[in-house]
Protein backbone atom coordinates (compact mmCIF):
# COMPACT_ATOMS: atom_id res chain seq x y z
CA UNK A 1 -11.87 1.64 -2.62
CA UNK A 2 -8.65 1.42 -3.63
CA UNK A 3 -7.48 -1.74 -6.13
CA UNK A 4 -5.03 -4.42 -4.72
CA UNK A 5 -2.50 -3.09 -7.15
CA UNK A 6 -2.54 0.27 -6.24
CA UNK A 7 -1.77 -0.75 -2.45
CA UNK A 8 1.34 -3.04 -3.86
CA UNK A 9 2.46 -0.09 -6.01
CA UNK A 10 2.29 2.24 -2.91
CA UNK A 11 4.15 -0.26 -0.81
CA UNK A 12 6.83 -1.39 -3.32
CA UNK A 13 9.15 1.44 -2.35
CA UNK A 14 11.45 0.88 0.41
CA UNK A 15 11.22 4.86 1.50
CA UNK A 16 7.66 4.04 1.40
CA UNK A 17 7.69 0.86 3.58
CA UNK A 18 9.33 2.46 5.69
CA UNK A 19 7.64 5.58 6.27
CA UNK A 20 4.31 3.36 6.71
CA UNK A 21 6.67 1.60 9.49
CA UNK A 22 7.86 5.48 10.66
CA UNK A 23 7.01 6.02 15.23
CA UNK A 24 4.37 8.08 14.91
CA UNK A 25 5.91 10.37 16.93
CA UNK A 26 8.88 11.37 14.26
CA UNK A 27 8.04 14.57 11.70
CA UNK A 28 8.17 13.70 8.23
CA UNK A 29 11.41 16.21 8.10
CA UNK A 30 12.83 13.37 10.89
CA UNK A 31 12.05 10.88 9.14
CA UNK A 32 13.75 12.54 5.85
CA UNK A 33 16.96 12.93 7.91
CA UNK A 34 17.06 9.58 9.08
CA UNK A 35 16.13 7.80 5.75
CA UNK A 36 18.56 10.45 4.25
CA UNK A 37 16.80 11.76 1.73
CA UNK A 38 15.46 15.58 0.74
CA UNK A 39 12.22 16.77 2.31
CA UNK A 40 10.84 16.80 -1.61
CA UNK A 41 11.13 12.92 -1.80
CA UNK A 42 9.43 12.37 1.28
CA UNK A 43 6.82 14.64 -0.07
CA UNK A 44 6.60 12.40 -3.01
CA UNK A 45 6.43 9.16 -1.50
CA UNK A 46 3.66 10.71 0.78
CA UNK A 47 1.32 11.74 -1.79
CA UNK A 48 1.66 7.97 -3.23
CA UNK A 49 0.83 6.79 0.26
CA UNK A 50 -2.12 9.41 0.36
CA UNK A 51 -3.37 8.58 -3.06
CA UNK A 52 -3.68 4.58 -2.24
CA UNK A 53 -5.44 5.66 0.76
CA UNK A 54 -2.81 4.14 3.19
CA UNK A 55 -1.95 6.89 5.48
CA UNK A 56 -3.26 10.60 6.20
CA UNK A 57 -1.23 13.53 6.81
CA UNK A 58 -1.46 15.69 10.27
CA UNK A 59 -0.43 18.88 10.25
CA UNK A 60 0.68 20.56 13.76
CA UNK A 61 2.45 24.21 13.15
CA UNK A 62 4.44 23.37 10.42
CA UNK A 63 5.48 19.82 11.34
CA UNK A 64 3.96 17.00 9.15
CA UNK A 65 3.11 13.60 10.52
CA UNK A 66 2.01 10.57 9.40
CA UNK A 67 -0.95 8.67 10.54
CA UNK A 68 -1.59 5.04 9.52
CA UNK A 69 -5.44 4.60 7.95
CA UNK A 70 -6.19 0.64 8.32
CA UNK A 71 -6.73 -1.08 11.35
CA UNK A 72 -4.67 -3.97 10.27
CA UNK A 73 -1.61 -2.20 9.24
CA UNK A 74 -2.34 -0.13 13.06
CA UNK A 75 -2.19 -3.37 14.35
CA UNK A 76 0.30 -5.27 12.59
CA UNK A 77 3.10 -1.55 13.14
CA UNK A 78 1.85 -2.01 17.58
CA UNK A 79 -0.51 1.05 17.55
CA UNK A 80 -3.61 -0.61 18.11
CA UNK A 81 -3.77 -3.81 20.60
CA UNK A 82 -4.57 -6.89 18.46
CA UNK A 83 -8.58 -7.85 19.00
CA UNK A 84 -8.50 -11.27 21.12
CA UNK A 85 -8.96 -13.19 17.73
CA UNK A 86 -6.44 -16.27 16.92
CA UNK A 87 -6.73 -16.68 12.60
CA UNK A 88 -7.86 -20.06 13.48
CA UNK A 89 -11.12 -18.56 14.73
CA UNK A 90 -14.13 -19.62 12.29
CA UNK A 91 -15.19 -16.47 10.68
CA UNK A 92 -18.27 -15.10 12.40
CA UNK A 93 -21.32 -16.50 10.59
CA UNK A 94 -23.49 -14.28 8.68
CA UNK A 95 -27.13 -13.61 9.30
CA UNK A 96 -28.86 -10.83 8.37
CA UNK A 97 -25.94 -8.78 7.16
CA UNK A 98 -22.41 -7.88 6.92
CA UNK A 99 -20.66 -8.59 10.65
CA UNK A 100 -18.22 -6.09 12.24
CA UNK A 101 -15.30 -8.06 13.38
């Protein structure tokens, strides 16, 4: 599990906000065109993305994409449906073990 700082750290970068953000859709070569930087600092950024376990990269012939880990930041970026929870919900109670929300 990755530490809290780690995540900040990975998500302190604008480039790397942003490709966390990125359609799904776009390439990483896109998304280097369109944030205007070299296909080596996307590369970068990635593998600090990678290494704080935030995304994983798909490879499909020799285009690169970006696929968002976490259910929250799924939900939160629209690529996952939010669960019919309101944060004002109690917390499901505990019994005999950890509950799946």
């Amino acid at each position: 599990m990755r530490t809290l700082t780690e995540i900040a750290h990975a998500l302190s970068s604008p480039i790397r906000t942003a490709l966390v953000a990125m359609p799904t859709n776009e390439t990483l070569g896109e998304a280097a065109l369109r944030l205007g930087v070299t296909p080596s600092t996307i590369s970068y950024h990635v593998a600090v993305l990678e290494d704080a376990g935030l995304v994983i990269v798909d490879r499909v012939g020799s285009r690169r994409y970006l696929r968002r880990r976490h259910r929250e930041l799924r939900i939160v970026l629209g690529d996952e449906p939010e669960p019919n929870r309101s944060w004002r919900d109690e917390p499901p109670v505990l019994k005999d073990g950890p509950v799946d929300r």
